[in-house]
Protein backbone atom coordinates (compact mmCIF):
# COMPACT_ATOMS: atom_id res chain seq x y z
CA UNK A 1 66.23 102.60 195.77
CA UNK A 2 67.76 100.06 193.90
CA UNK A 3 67.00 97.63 190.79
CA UNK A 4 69.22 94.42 191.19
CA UNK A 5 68.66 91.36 189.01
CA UNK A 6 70.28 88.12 189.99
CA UNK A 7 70.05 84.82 188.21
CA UNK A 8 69.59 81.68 189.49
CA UNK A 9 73.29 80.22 190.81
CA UNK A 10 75.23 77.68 189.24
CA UNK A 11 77.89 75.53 190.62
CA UNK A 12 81.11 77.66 191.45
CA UNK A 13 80.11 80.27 188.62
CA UNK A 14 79.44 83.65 189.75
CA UNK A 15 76.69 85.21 187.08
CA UNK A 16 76.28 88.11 186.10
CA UNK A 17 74.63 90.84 188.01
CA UNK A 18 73.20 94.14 187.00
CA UNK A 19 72.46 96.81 189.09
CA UNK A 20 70.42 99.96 188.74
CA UNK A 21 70.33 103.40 191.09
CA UNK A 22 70.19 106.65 190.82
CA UNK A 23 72.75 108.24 193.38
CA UNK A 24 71.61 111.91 192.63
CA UNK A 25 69.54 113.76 190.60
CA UNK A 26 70.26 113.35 187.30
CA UNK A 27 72.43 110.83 187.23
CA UNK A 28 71.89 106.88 186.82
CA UNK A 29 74.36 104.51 188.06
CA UNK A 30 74.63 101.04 186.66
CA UNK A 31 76.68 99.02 189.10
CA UNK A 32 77.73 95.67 187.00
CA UNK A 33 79.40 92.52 189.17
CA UNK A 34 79.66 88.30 188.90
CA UNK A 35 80.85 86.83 185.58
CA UNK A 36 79.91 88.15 182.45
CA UNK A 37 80.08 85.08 179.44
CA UNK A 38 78.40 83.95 176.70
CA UNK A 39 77.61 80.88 178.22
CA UNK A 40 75.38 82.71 181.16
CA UNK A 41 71.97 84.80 180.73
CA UNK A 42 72.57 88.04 180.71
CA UNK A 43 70.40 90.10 182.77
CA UNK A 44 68.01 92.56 180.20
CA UNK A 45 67.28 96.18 180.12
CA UNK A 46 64.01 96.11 181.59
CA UNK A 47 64.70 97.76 184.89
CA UNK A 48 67.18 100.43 183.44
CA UNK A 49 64.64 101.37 180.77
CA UNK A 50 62.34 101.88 183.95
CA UNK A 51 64.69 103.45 185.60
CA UNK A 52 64.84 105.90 182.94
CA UNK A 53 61.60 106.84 182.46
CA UNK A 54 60.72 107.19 185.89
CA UNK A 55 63.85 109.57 186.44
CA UNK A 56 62.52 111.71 183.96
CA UNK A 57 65.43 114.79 183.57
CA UNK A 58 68.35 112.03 183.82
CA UNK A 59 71.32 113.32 181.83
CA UNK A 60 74.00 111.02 182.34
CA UNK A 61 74.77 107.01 182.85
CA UNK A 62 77.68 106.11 184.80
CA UNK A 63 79.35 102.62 185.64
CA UNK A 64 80.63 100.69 188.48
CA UNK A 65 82.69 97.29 187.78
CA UNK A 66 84.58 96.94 190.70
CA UNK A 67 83.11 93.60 191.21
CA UNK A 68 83.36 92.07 187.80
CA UNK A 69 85.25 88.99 187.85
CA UNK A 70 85.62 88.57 183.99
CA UNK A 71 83.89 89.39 180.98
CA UNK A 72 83.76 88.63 177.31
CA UNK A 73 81.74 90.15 174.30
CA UNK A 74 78.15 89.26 176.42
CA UNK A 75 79.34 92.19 178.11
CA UNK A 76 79.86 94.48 175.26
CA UNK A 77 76.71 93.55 173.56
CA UNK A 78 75.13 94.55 176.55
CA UNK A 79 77.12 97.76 176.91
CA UNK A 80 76.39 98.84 173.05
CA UNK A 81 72.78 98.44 174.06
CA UNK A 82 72.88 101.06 176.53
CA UNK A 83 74.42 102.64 174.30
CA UNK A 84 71.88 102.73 172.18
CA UNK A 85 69.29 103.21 174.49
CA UNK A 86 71.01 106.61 175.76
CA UNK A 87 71.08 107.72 172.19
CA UNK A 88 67.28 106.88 172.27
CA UNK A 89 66.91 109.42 175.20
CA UNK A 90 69.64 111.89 175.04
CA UNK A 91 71.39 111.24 177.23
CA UNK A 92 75.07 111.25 178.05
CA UNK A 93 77.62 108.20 178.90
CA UNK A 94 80.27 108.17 181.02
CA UNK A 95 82.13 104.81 180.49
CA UNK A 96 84.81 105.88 182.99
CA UNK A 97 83.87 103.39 185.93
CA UNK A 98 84.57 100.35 183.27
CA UNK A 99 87.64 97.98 182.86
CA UNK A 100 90.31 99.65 180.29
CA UNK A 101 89.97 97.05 177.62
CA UNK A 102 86.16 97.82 177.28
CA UNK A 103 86.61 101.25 177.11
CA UNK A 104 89.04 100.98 173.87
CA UNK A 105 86.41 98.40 172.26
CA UNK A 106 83.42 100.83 172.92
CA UNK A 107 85.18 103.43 171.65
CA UNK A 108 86.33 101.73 168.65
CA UNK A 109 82.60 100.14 168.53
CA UNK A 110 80.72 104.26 168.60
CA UNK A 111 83.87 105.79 166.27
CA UNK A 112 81.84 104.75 163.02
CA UNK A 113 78.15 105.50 162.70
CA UNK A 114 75.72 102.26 162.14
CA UNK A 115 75.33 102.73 157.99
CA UNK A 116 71.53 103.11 157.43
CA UNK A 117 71.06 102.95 153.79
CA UNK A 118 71.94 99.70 153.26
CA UNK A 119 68.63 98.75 151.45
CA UNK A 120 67.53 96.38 154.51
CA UNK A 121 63.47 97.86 154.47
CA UNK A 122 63.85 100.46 151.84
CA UNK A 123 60.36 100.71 150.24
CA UNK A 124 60.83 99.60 146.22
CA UNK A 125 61.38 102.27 143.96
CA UNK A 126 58.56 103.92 141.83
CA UNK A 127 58.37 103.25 137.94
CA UNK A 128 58.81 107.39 136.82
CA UNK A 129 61.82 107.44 140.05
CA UNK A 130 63.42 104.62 138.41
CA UNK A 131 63.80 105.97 134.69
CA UNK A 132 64.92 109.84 136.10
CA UNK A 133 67.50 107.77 137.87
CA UNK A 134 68.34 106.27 134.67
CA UNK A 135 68.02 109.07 132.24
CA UNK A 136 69.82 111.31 135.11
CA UNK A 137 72.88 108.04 134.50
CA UNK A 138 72.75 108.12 131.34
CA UNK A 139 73.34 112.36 130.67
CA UNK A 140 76.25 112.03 132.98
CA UNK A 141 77.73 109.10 131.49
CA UNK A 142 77.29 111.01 127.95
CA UNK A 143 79.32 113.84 129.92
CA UNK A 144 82.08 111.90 131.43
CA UNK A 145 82.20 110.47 128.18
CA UNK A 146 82.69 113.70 125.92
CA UNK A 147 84.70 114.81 128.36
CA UNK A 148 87.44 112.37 127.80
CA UNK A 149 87.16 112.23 124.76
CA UNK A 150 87.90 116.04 124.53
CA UNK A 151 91.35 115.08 126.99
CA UNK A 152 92.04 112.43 124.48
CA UNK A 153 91.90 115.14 121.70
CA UNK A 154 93.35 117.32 123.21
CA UNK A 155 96.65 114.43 124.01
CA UNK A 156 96.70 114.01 120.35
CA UNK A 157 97.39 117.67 119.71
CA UNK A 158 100.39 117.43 122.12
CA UNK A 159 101.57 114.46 120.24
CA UNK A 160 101.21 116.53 116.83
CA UNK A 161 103.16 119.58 118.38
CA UNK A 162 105.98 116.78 120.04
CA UNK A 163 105.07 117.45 123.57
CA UNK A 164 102.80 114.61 124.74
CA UNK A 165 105.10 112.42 127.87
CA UNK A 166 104.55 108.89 127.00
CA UNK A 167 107.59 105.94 126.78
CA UNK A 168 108.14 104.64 123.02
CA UNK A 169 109.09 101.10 124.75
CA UNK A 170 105.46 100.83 125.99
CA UNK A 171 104.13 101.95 122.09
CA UNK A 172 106.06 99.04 120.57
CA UNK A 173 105.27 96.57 123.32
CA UNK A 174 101.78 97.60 122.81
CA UNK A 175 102.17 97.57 118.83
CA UNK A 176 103.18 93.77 119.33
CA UNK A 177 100.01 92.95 122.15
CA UNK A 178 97.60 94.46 119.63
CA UNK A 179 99.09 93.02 116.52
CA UNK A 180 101.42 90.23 116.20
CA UNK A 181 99.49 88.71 119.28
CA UNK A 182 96.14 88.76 117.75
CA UNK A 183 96.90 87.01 114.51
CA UNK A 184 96.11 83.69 115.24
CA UNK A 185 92.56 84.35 116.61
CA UNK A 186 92.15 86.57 113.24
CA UNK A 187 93.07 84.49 111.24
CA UNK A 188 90.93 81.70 112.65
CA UNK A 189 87.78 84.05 112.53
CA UNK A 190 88.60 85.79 108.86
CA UNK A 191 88.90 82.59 107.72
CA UNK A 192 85.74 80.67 108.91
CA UNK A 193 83.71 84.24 108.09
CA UNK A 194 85.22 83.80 104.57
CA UNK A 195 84.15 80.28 104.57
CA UNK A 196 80.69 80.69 105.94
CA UNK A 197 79.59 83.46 103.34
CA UNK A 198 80.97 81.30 100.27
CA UNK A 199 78.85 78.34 102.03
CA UNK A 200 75.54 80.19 102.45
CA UNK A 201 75.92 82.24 99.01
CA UNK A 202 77.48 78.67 97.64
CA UNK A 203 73.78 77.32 97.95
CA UNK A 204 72.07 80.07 96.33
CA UNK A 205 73.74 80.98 93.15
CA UNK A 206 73.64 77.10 92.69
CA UNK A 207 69.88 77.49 91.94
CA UNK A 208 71.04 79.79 88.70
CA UNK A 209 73.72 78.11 87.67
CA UNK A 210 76.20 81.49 88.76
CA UNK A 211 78.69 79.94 90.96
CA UNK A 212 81.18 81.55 90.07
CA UNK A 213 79.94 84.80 91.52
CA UNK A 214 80.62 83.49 94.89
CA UNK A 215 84.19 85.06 94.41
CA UNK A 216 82.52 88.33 94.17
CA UNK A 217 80.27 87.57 97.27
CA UNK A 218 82.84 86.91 99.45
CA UNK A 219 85.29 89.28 98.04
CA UNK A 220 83.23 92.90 98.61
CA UNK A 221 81.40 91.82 101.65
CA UNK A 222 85.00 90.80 103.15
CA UNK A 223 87.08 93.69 101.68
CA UNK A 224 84.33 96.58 102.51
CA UNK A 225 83.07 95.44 105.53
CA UNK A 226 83.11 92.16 106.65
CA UNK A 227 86.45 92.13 107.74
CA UNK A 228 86.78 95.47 109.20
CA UNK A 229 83.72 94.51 111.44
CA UNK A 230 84.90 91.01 112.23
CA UNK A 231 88.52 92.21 113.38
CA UNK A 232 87.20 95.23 115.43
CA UNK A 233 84.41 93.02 117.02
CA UNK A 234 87.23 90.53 117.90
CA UNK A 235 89.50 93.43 119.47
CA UNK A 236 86.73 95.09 121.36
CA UNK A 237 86.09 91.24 123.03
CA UNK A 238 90.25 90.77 123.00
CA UNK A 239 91.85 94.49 123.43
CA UNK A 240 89.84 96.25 124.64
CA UNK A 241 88.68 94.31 127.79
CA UNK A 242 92.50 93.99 128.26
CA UNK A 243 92.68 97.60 128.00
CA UNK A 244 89.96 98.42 130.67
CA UNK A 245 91.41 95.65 133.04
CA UNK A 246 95.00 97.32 133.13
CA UNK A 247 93.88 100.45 133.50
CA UNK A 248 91.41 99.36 136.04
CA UNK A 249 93.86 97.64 137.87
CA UNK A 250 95.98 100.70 138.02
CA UNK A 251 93.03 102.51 139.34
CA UNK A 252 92.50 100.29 142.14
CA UNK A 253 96.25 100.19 142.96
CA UNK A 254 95.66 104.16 143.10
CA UNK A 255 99.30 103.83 140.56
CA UNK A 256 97.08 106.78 138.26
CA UNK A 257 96.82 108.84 141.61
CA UNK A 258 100.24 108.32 142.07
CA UNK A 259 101.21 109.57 138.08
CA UNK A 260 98.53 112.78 138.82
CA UNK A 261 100.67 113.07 141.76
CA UNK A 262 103.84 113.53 139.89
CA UNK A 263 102.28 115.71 137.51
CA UNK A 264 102.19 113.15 134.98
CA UNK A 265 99.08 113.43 132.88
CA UNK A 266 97.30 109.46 132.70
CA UNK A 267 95.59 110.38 129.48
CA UNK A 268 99.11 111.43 127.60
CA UNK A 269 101.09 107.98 129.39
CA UNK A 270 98.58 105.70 129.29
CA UNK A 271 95.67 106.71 126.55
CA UNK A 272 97.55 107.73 124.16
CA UNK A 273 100.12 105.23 123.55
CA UNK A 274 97.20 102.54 123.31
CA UNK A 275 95.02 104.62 120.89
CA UNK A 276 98.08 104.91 118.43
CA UNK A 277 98.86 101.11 118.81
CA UNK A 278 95.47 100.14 117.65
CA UNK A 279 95.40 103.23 115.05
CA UNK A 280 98.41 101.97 113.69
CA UNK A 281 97.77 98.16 114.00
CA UNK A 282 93.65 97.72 113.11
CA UNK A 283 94.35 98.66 109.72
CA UNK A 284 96.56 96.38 108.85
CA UNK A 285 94.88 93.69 110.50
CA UNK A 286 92.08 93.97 108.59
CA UNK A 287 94.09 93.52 105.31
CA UNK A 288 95.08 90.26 106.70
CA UNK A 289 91.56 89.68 107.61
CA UNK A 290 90.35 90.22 104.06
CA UNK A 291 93.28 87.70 102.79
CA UNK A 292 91.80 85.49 104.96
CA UNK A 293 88.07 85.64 104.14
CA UNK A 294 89.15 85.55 100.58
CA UNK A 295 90.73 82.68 101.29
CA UNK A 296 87.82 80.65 103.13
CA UNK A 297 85.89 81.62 100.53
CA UNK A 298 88.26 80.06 97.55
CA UNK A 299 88.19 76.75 99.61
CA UNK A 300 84.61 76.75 99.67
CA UNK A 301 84.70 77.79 95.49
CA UNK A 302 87.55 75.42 95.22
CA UNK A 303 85.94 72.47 97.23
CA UNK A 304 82.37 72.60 96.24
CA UNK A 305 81.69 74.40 93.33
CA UNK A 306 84.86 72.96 91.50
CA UNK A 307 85.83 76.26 90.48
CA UNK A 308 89.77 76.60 89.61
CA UNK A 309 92.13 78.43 92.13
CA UNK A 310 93.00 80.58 89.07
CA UNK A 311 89.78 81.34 88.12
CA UNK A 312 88.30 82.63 90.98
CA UNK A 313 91.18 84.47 91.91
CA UNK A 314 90.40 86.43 88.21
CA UNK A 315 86.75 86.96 89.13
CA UNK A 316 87.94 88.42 92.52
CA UNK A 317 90.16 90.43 91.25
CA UNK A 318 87.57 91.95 88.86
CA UNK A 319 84.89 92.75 91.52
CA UNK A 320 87.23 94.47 94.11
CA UNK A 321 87.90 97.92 93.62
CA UNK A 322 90.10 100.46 95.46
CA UNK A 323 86.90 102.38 96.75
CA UNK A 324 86.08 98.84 98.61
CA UNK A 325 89.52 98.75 99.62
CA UNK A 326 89.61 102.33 101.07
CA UNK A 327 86.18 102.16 102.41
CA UNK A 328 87.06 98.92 104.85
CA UNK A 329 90.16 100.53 105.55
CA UNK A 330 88.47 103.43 106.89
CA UNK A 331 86.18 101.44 108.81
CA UNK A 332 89.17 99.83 110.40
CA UNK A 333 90.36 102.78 111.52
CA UNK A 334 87.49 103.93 113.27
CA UNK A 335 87.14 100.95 115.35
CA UNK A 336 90.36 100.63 116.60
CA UNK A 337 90.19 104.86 118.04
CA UNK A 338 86.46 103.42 119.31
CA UNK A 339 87.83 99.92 121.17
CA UNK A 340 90.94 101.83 122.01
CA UNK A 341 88.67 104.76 123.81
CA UNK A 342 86.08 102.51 125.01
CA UNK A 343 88.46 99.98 127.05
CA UNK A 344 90.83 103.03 128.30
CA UNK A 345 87.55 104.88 129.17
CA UNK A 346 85.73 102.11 131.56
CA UNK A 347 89.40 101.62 132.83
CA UNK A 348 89.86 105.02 134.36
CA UNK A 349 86.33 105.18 135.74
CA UNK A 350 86.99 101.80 137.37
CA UNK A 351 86.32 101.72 141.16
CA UNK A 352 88.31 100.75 143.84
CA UNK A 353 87.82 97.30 143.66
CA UNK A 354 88.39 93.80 142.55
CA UNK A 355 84.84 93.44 141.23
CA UNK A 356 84.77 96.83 139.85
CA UNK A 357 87.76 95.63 137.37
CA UNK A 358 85.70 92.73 136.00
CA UNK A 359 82.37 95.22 135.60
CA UNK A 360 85.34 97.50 133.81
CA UNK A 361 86.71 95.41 131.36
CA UNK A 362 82.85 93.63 130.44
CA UNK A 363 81.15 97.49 130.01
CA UNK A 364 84.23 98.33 127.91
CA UNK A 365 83.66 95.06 125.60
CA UNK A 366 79.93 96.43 125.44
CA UNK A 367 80.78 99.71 124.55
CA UNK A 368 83.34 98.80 121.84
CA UNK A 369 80.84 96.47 119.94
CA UNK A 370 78.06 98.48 120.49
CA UNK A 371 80.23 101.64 119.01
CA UNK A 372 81.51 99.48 116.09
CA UNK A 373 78.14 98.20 114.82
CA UNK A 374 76.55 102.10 115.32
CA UNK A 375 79.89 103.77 113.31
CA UNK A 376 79.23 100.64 110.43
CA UNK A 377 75.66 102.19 109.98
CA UNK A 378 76.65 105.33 110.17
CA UNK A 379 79.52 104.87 107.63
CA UNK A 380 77.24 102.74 105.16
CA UNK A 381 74.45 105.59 104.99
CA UNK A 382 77.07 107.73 104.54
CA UNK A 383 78.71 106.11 101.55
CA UNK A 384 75.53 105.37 99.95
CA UNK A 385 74.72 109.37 100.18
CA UNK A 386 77.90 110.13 98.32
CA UNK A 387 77.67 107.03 95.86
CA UNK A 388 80.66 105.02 96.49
């Protein structure tokens, strides 16, 4: 017995036709003919599916296109379906009675697996599921993150003992990206901090007729923190997203594969020579960040307050002290081994992507500030156990 459906002709267009039998036991044929196009109907399922059922212990579909006349991908979609539908039931298909060119496309169409968790349906996720997924994150993130930063201790040593493989052309290329490069927007910055703090203390000490302490104002909060804050805040936004971006890039470029490859070590060639640039380079940035708060703040002393350029330079001079030199210093130093870790960090766990770059170098940004203003607190409660 045979299924056949037919549609209703058209005008010199032979449509398609789809055929159902089952020759033996155990086997259904499906005997396709006419013109197969996405401008026809295509004949449905319904009488294989029937077929199916009714056959009961069938364990293989077979083909027969001798009489197709053409076919596009109306035919294919159709094909998959079957597909599909013999997945469904168990059963096997033999595509060997179809044209050559559908063959390759089915085969190319079954060689990956239909993803399923692609969220399409997925019930929402529970409250308590969503913070163990989180608090699971975070542990392994705190890992990964120790973890390099052991690796990056353990690069220093090598450097120490003259063994760490890094160029000294890329060190003094980077020396000049990190330093030379970021004077202007320091400067800019230093100075309008400088000038804000005179402004706002400016209106103040007016009230008490003490002016002149605006010198000392701007001259302790600048020197001891101010300006060590201020320059690593703008490296983390400047350096270190540049940082995490190259590195990132390199990653999706698979160049760090290529260095493990060679038996280079990525945290020796590429960590290192960055952490020493900004080692080297924060600290005397923030000098020149101090300079120019001061300065900001003379203008303001100079500008509002009519307080001489010598005289304020005097009261400065008495309220700074080498332990608020050494202090900022220190803090200075600090940052620039946090931004430097922080953007080299998000770089090497950067995916394989172009998105995953840009995700890379604005987590390492994060990271670096949120590092900076957690080692200032820490530092402060520190120097006000000890007294300095």
């Amino acid at each position: 017995m045979t299924h056949k459906q037919r549609e209703k002709p058209a005008s010199g267009v032979a449509l398609p036709v789809l055929e159902v039998s089952q020759p033996n036991a155990g086997v259904v044929s499906v005997r396709l003919s006419g013109g197969w196009s996405l401008g026809q109907a295509v004949p449905d399922l319904a009488d294989l599916k029937g077929r199916l059922s009714d056959a009961g212990g069938a364990e293989q579909i077979t083909f027969d296109s001798a009489g197709l006349s053409g076919w596009d991908s109306s035919l294919l979609s159709l094909l998959m379906d079957i597909h599909q539908l013999a997945i469904a039931n168990s059963i096997r298909v033999d595509p060997s009675g179809l044209p050559e060119g559908v063959v390759h496309l089915m085969a190319i169409a079954t060689a990956v697996p239909e993803k399923k968790d692609t969220g399409r349906g997925k019930s929402k996720e529970g409250f308590f599921s969503a913070v163990g997924q989180k608090t699971a994150d975070f542990f392994k993130a705190a890992v990964d993150m120790l973890d390099f930063i052991g690796e990056a201790v353990a690069a220093l040593g090598k450097l120490l003992v003259g063994k760490a493989c890094f160029r000294s052309s890329d060190l003094v290329l980077l020396l000049k990206q990190v330093g030379a490069d970021a004077l202007p927007i320091v400067s800019l910055i230093s100075l309008l901090v400088g000038l804000i703090l005179a402004f706002v203390g400016a209106i103040q000490l007016k009230m008490f007729g003490a002016q002149i302490y605006v010198a000392n104002l701007v001259g302790i909060a600048m020197v001891r923190v101010m300006g060590a804050v201020m320059t690593g805040v703008i490296m983390a936004g400047r350096t270190g997203a540049a940082f995490a971006a190259q590195l990132g890039t390199m990653q999706v470029n698979q160049e760090i594969d290529a260095l493990k490859t060679l038996g280079i070590s990525p945290m020796e060639f590429l960590v290192l020579p960055r952490m020493l640039a900004l080692c080297i380079m924060m600290p005397l940035l923030c000098l020149y960040a101090n300079l120019m708060g001061v300065l900001g703040g003379m203008i303001v002393g100079v500008g509002m307050l009519d307080i001489s350029v010598v005289q304020y330079y005097k009261q400065t001079q008495a309220a700074l002290g080498l332990n608020n030199l050494w202090i900022g210093l220190f803090h200075s130093a600090v940052f620039g081994v946090l931004v430097a870790l922080s953007g080299c960090l998000r770089g090497i766990q950067c995916g394989r992507s172009a998105s995953a770059v840009g995700l890379a170098a604005t987590s390492a940004v994060v990271t670096g500030i949120v590092s900076i203003v957690v080692a200032t607190a820490i530092i402060t409660v520190c120097c006000n156990v000890l007294g300095i």
